[in-house]
Protein backbone atom coordinates (compact mmCIF):
# COMPACT_ATOMS: atom_id res chain seq x y z
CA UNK A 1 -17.73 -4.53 24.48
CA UNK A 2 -20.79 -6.20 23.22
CA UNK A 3 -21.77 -8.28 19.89
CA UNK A 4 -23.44 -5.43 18.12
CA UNK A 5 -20.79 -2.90 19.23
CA UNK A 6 -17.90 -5.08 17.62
CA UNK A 7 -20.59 -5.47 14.46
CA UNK A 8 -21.08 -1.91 14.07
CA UNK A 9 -17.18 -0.83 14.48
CA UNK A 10 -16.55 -3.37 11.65
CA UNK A 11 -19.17 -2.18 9.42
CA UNK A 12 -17.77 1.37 10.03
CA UNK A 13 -14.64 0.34 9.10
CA UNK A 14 -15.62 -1.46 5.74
CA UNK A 15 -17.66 1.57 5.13
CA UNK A 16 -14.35 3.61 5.61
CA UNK A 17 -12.13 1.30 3.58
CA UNK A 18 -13.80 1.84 0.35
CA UNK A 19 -12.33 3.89 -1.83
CA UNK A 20 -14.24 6.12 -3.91
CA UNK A 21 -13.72 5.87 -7.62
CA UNK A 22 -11.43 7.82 -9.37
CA UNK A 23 -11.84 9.71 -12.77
CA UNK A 24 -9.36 12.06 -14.60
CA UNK A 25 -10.47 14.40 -16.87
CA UNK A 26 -8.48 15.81 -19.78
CA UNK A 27 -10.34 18.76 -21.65
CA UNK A 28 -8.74 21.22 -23.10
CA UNK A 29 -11.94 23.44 -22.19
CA UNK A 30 -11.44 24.52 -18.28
CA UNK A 31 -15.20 24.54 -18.31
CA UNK A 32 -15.77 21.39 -19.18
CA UNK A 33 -13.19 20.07 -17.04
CA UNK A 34 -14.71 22.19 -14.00
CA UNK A 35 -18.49 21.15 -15.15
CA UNK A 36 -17.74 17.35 -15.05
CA UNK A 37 -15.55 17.59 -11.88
CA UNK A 38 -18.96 19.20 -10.14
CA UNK A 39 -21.15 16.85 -11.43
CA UNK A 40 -18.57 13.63 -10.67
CA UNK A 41 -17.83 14.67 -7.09
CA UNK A 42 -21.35 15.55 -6.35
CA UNK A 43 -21.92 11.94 -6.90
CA UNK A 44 -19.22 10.45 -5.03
CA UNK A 45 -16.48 10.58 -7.51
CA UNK A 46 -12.82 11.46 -6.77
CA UNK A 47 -11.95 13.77 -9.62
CA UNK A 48 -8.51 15.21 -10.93
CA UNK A 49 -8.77 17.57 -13.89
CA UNK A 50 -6.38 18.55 -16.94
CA UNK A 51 -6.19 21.21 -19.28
CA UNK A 52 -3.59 20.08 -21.79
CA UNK A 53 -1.91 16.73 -22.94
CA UNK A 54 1.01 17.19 -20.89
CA UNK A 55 -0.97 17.64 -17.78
CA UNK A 56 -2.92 14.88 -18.24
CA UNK A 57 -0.22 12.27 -18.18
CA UNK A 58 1.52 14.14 -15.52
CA UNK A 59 -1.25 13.24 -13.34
CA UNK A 60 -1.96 9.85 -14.84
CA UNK A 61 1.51 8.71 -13.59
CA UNK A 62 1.31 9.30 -9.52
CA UNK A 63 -2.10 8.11 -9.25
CA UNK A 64 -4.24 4.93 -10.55
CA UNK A 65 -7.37 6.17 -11.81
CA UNK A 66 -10.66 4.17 -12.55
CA UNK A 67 -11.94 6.27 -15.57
CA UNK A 68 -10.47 8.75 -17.93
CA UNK A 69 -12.47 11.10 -19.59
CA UNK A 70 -10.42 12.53 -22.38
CA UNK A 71 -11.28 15.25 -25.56
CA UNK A 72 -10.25 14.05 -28.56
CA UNK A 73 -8.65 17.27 -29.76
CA UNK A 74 -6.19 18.71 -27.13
CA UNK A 75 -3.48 20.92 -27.46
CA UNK A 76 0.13 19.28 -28.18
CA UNK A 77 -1.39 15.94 -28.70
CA UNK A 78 -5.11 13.96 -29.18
CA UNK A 79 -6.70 12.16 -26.47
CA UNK A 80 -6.08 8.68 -28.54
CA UNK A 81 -2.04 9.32 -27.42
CA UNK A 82 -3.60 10.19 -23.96
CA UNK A 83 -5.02 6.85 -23.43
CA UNK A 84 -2.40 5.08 -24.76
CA UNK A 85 -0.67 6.76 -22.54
CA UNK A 86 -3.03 5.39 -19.49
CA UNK A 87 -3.18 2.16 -20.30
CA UNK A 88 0.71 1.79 -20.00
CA UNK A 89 0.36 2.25 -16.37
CA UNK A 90 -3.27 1.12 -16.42
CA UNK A 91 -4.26 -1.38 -18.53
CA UNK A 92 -7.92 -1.79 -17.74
CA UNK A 93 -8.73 1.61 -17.24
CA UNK A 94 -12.08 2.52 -18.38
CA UNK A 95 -11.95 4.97 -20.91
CA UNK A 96 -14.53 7.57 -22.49
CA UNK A 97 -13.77 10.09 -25.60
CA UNK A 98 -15.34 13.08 -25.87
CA UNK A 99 -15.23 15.59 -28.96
CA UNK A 100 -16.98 18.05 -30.89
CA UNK A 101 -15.91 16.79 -33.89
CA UNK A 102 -17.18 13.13 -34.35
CA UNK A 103 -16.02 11.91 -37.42
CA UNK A 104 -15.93 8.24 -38.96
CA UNK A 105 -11.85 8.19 -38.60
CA UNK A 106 -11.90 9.40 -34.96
CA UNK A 107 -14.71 6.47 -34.72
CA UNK A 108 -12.78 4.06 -36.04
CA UNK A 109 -9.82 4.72 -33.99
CA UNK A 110 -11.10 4.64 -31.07
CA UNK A 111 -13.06 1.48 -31.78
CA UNK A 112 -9.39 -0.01 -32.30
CA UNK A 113 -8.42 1.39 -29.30
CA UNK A 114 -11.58 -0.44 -27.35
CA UNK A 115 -12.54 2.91 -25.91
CA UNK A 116 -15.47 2.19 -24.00
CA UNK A 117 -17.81 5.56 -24.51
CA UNK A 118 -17.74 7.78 -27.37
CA UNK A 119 -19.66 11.04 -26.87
CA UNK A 120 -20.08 13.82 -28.98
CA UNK A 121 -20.20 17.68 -27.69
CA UNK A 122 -22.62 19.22 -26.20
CA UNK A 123 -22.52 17.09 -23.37
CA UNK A 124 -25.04 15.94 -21.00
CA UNK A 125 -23.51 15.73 -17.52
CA UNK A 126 -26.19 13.41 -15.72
CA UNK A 127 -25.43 10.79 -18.34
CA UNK A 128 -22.02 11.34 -18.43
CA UNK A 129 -22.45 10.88 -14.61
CA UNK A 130 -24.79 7.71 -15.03
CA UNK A 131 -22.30 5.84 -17.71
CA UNK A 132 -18.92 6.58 -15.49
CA UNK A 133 -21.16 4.52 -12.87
CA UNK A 134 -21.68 1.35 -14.99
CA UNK A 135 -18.41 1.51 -16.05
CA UNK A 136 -17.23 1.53 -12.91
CA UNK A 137 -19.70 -1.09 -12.12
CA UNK A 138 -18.04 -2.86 -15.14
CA UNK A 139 -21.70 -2.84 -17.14
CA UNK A 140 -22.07 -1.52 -20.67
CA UNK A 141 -23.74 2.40 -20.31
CA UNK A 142 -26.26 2.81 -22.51
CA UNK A 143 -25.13 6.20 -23.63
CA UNK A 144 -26.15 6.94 -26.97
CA UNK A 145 -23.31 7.25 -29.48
């Protein structure tokens, strides 16, 4: 075995050691849930989706996810109890709310909550795509609220 043989098998591996980001989304809205999935994978995302609140921190428990995208309205619960939730196993989890209903409360909330995105329906995917990447990247998106 030569020098550059050794070099590539090593770059391999680091290339194979990387683990691709993970995102959970919680949407009520199995379209929006299957639309972001699509657009997050096709970019290199792992993605698990849920449909309610009690599906979402079913699958927030086995697995350590980089990003949660969570509606603020959901079923049994809000998404503000879903990332509460999160950051219990999770504490710097990266966090973006999504809702059709925007209002200066659910604002304020999530400001106290230090959610890192809030993003009012109808949703663009590619920038939903683009801000997941700087917060994975640990830069402000510049996503307009």
């Amino acid at each position: 075995m030569n020098l550059s043989t050794v070099s590539n098998q090593e770059s391999n591996l680091s290339k194979n050691s990387l683990k691709q980001p993970r995102v959970l989304v919680v949407d009520d809205e199995p379209l929006i849930c299957w639309s972001l999935r699509s657009a997050l994978m096709n970019k290199g995302f792992e993605v698990a989706t849920a449909t309610s609140f009690k599906e979402g921190i079913r699958e927030i428990f086995p697995r350590n996810f980089d990003v949660l995208i969570v509606d603020l309205k959901l079923d049994e619960s809000d998404g503000f109890n879903v990332i509460i939730e999160a950051r219990k196993k999770n504490p710097l989890i990266k966090t973006v709310m999504i809702t059709a209903f925007g209002d200066e409360n659910s604002r304020h909330k999530a400001d106290e909550l230090d959610v890192n995105l809030f993003i009012e329906k109808p949703l663009v995917l590619s920038e939903i795509v683009h801000s997941v990447s700087l917060l994975i990247k640990k830069k402000t998106p510049p996503y307009p609220n």
